[in-house]
PDB file of N, CA and C in Angstrom:
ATOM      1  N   UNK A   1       1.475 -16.659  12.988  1.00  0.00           N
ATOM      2  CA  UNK A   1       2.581 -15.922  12.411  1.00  0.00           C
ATOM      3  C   UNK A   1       3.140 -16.734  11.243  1.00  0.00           C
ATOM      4  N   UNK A   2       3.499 -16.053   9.981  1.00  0.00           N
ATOM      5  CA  UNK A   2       3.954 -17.070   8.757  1.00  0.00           C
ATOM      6  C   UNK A   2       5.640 -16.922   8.710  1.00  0.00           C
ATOM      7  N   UNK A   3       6.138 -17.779   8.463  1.00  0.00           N
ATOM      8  CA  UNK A   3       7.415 -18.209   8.603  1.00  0.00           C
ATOM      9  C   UNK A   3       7.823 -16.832   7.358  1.00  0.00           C
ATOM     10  N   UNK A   4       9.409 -16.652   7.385  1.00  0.00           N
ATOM     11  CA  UNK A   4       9.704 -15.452   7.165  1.00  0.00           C
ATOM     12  C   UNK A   4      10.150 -16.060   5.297  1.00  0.00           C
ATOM     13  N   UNK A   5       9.593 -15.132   4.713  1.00  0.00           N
ATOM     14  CA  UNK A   5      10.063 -15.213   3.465  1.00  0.00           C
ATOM     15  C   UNK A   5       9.028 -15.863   2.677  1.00  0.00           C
ATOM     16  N   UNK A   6       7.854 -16.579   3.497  1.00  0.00           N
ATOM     17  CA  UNK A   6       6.985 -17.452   2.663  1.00  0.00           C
ATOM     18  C   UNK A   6       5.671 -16.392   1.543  1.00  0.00           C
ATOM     19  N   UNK A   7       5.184 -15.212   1.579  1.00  0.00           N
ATOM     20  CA  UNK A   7       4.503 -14.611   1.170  1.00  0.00           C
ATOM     21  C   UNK A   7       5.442 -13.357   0.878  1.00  0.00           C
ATOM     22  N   UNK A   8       5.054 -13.189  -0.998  1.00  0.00           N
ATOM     23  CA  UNK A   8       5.692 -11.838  -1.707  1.00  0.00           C
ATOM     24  C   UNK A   8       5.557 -10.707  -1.234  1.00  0.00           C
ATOM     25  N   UNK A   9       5.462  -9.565  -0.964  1.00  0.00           N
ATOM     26  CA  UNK A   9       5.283  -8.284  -0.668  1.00  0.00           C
ATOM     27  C   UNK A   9       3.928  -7.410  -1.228  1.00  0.00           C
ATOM     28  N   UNK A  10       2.734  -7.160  -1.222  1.00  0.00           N
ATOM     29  CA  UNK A  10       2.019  -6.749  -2.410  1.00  0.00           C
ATOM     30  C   UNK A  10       1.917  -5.341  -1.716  1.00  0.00           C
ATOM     31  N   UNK A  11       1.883  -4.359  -2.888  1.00  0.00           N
ATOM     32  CA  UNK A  11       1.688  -2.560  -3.361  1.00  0.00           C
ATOM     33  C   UNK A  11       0.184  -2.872  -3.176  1.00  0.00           C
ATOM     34  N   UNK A  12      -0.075  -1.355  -2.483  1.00  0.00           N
ATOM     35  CA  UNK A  12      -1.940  -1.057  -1.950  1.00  0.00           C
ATOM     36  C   UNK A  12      -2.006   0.078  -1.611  1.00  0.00           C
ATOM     37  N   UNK A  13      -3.230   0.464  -2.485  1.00  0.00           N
ATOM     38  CA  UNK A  13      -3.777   2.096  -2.484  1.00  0.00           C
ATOM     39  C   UNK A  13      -4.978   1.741  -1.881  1.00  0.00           C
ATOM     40  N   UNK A  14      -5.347   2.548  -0.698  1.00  0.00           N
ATOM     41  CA  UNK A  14      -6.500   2.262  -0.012  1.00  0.00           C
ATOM     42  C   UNK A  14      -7.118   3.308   0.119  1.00  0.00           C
ATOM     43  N   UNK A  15      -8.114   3.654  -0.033  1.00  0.00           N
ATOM     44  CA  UNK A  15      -9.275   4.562   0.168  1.00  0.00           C
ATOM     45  C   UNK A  15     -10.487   4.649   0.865  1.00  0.00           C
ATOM     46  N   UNK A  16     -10.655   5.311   2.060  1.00  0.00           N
ATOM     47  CA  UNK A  16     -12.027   5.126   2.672  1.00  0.00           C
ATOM     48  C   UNK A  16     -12.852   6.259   3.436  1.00  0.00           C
ATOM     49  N   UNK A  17     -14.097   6.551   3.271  1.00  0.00           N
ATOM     50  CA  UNK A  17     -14.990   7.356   3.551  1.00  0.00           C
ATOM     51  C   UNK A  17     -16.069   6.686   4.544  1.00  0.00           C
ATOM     52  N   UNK A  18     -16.335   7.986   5.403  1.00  0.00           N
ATOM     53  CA  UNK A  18     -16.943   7.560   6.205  1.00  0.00           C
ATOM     54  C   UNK A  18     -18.149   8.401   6.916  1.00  0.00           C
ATOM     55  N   UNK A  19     -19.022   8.316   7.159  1.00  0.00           N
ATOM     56  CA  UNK A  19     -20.058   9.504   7.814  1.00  0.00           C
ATOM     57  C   UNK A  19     -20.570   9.116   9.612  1.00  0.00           C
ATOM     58  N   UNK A  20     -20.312  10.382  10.156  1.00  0.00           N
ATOM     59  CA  UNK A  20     -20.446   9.988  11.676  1.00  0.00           C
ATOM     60  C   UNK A  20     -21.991  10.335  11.875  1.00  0.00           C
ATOM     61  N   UNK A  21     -23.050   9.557  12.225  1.00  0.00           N
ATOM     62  CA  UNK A  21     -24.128   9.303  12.804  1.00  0.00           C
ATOM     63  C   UNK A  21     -24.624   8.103  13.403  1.00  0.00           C
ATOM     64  N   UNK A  22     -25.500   7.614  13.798  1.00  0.00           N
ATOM     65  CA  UNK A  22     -26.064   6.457  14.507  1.00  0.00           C
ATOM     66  C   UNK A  22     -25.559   5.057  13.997  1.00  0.00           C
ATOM     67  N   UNK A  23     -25.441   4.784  12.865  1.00  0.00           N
ATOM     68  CA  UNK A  23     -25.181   3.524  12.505  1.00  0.00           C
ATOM     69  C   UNK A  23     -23.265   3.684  11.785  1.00  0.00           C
ATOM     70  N   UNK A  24     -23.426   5.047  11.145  1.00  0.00           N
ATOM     71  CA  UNK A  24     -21.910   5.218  10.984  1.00  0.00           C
ATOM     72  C   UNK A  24     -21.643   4.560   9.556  1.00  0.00           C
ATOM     73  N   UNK A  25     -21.887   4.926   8.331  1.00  0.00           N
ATOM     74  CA  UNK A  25     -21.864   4.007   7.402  1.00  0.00           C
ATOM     75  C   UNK A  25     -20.273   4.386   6.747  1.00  0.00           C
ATOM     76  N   UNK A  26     -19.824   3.347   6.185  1.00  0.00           N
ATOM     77  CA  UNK A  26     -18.554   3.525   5.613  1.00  0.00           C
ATOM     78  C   UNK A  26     -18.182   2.354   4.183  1.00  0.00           C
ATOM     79  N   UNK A  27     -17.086   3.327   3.283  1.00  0.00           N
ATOM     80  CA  UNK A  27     -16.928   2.289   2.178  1.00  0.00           C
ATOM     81  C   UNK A  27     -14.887   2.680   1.915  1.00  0.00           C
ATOM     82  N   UNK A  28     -14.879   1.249   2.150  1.00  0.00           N
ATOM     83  CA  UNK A  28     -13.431   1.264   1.900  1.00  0.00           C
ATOM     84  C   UNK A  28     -12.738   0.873   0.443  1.00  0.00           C
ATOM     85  N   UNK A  29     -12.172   1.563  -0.500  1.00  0.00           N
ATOM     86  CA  UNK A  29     -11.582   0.612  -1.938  1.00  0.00           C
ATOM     87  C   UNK A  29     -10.043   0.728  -1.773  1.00  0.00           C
ATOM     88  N   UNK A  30      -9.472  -0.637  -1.656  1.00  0.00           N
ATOM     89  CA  UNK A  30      -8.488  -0.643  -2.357  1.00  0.00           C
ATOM     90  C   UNK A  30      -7.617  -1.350  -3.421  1.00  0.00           C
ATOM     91  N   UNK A  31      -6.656  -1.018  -4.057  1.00  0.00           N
ATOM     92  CA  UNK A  31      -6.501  -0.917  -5.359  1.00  0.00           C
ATOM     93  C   UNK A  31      -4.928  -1.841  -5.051  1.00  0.00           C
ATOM     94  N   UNK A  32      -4.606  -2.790  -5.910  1.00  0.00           N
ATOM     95  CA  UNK A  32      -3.269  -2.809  -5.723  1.00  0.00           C
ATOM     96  C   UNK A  32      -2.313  -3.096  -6.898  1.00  0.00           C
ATOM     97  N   UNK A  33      -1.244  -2.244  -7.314  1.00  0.00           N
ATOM     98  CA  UNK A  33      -0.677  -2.322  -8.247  1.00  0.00           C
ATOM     99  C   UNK A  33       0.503  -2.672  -8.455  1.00  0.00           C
ATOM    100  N   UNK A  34       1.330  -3.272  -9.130  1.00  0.00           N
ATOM    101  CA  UNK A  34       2.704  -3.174  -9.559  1.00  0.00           C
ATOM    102  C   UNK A  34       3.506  -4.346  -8.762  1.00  0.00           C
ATOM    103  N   UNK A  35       2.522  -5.235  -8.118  1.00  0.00           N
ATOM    104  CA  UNK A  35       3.271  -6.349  -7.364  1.00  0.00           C
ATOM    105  C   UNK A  35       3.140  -7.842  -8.305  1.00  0.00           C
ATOM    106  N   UNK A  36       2.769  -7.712  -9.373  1.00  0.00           N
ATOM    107  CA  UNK A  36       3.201  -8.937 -10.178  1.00  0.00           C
ATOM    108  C   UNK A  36       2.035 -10.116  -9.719  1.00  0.00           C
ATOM    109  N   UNK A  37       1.034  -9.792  -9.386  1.00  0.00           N
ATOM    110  CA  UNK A  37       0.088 -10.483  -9.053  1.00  0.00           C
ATOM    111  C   UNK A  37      -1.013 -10.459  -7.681  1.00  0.00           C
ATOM    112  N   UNK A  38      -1.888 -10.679  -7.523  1.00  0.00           N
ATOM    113  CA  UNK A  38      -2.802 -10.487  -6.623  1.00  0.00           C
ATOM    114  C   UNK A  38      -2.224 -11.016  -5.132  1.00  0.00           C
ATOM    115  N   UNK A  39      -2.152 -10.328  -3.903  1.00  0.00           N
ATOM    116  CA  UNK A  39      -2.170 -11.360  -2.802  1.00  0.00           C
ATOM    117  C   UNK A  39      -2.813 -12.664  -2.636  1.00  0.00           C
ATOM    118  N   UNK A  40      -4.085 -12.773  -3.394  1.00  0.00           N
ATOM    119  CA  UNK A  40      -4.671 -13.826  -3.192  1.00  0.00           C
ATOM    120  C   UNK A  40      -4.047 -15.244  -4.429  1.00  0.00           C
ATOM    121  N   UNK A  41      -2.818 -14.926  -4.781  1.00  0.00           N
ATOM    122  CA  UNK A  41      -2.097 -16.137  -5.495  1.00  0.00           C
ATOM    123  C   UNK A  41      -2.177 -15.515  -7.038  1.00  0.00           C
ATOM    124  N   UNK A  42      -3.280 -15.024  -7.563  1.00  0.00           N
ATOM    125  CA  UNK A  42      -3.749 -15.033  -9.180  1.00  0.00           C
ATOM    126  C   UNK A  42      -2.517 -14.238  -9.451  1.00  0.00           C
ATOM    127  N   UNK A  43      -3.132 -14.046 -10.758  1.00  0.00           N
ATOM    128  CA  UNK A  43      -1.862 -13.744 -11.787  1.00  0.00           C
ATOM    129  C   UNK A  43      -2.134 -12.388 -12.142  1.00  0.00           C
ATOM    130  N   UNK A  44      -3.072 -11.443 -11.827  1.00  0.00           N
ATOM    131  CA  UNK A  44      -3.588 -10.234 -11.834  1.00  0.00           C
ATOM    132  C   UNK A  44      -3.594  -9.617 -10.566  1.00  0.00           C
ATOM    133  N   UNK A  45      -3.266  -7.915 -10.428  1.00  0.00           N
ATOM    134  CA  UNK A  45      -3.091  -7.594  -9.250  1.00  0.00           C
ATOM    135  C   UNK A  45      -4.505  -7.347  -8.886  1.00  0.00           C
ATOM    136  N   UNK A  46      -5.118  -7.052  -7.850  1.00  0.00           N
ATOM    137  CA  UNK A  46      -6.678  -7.064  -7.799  1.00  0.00           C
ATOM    138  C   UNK A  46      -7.338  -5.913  -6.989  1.00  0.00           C
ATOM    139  N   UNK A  47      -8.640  -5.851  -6.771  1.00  0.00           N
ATOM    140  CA  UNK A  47      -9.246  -5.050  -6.244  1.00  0.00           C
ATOM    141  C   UNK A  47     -10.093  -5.068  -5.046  1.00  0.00           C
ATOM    142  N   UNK A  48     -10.171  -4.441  -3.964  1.00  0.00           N
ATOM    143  CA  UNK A  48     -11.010  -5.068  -3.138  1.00  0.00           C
ATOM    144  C   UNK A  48     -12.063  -3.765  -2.882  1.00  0.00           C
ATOM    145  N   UNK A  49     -13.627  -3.810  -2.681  1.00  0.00           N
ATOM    146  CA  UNK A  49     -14.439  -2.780  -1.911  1.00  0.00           C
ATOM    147  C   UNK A  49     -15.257  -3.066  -0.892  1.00  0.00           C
ATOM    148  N   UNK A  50     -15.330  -2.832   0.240  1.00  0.00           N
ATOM    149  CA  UNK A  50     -15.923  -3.313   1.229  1.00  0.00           C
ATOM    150  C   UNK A  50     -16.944  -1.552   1.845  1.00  0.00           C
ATOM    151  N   UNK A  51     -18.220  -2.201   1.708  1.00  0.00           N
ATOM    152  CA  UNK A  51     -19.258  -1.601   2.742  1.00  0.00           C
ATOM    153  C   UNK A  51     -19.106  -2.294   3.967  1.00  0.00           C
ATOM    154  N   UNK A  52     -19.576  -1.132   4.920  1.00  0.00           N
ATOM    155  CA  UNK A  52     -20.082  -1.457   5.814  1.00  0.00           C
ATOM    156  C   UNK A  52     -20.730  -0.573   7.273  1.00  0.00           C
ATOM    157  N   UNK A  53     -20.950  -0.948   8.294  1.00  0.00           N
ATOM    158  CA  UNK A  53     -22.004  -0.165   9.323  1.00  0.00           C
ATOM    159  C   UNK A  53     -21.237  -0.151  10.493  1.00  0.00           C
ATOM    160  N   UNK A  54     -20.818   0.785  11.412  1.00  0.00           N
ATOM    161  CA  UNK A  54     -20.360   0.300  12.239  1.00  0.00           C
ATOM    162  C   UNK A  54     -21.520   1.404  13.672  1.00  0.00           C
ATOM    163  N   UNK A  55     -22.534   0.829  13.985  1.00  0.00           N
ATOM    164  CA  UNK A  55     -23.752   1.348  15.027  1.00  0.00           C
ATOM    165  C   UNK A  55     -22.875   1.464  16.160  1.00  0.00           C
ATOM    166  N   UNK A  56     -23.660   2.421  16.993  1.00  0.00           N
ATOM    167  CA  UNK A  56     -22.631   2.876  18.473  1.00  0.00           C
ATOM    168  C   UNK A  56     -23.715   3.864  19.169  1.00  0.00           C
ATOM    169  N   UNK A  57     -23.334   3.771  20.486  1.00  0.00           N
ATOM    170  CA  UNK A  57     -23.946   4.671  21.528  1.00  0.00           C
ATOM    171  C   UNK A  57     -22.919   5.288  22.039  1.00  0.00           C
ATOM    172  N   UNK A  58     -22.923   6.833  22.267  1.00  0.00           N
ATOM    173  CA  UNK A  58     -22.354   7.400  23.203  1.00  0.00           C
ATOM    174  C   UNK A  58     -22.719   8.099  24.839  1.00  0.00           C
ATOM    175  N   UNK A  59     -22.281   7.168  25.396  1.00  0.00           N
ATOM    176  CA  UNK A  59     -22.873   8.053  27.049  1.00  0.00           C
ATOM    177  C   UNK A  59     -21.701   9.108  27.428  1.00  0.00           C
ATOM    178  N   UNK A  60     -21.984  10.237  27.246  1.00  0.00           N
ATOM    179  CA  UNK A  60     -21.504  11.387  27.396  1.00  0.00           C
ATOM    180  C   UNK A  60     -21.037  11.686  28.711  1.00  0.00           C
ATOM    181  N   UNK A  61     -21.928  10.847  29.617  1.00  0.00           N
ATOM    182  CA  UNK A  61     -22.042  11.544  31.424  1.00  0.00           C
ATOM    183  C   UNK A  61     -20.519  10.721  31.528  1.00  0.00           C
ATOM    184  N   UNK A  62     -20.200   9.322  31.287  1.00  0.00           N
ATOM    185  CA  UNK A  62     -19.497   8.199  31.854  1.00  0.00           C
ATOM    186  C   UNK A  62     -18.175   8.693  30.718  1.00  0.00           C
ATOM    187  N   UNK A  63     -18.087   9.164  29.608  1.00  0.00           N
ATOM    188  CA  UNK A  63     -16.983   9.298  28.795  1.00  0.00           C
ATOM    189  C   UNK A  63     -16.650   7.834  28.355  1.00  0.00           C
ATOM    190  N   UNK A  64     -18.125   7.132  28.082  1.00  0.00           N
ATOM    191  CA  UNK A  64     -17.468   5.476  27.258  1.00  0.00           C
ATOM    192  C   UNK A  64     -18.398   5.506  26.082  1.00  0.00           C
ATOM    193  N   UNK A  65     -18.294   4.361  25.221  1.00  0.00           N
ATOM    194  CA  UNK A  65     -18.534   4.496  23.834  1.00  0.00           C
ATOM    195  C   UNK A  65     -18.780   2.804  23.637  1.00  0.00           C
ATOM    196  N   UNK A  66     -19.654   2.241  22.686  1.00  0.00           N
ATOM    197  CA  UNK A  66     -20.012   1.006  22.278  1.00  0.00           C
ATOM    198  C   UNK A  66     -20.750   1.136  21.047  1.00  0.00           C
ATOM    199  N   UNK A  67     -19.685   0.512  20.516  1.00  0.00           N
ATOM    200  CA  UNK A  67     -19.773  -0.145  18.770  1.00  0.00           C
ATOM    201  C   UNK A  67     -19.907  -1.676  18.819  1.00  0.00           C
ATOM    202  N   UNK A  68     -20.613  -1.585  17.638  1.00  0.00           N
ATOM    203  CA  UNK A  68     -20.729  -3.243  17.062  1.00  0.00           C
ATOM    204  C   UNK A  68     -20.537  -3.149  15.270  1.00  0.00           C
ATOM    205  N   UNK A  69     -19.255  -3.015  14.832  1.00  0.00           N
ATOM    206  CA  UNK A  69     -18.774  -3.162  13.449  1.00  0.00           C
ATOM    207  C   UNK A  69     -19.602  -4.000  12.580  1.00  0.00           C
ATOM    208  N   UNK A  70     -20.090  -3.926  11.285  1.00  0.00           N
ATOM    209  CA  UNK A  70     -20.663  -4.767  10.725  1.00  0.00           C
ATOM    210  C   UNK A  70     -20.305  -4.522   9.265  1.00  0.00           C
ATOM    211  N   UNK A  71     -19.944  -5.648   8.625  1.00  0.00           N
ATOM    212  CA  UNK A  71     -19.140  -5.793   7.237  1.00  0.00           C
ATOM    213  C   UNK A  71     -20.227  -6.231   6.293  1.00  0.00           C
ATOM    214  N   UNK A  72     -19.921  -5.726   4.818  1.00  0.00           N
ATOM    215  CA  UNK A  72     -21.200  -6.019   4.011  1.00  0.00           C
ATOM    216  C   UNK A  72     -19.940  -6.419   2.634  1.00  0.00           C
ATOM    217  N   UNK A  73     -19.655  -7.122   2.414  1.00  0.00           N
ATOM    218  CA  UNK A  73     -18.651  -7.462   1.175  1.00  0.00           C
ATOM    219  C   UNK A  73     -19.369  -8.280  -0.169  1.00  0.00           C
TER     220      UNK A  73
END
């Protein structure tokens, strides 16, 4: 937990798509504006896009579900 007051506030537009089949592929962008600099310290606000897979089985009979998330940055 970070002590209160130590990190600025940063603005974020996030966007993400996703398709439901076997592996489940997905792409997240977000955008961040108007906070006077990047979360990551710089002096520009910045951008982030992340692929990625998230594979899964469904057993229908039992009503349970198993994923294994996988990030591609």
């Amino acid at each position: 937990m970070s002590p209160r007051g130590s990190w600025g506030s940063v603005k974020e537009l996030a966007f993400g798509v996703s398709y439901d089949t076997l592996v489940a592929p997905y792409a997240t962008v977000a955008v961040e504006f108007d906070s006077g600099g990047g979360a990551d310290g710089g002096d520009n606000d910045g951008t982030y896009f992340e692929l990625g897979i998230e594979p899964g089985l469904h057993w229908a009979a039992a009503m349970l579900e198993s994923a294994s998330p996988s990030l591609l940055e």
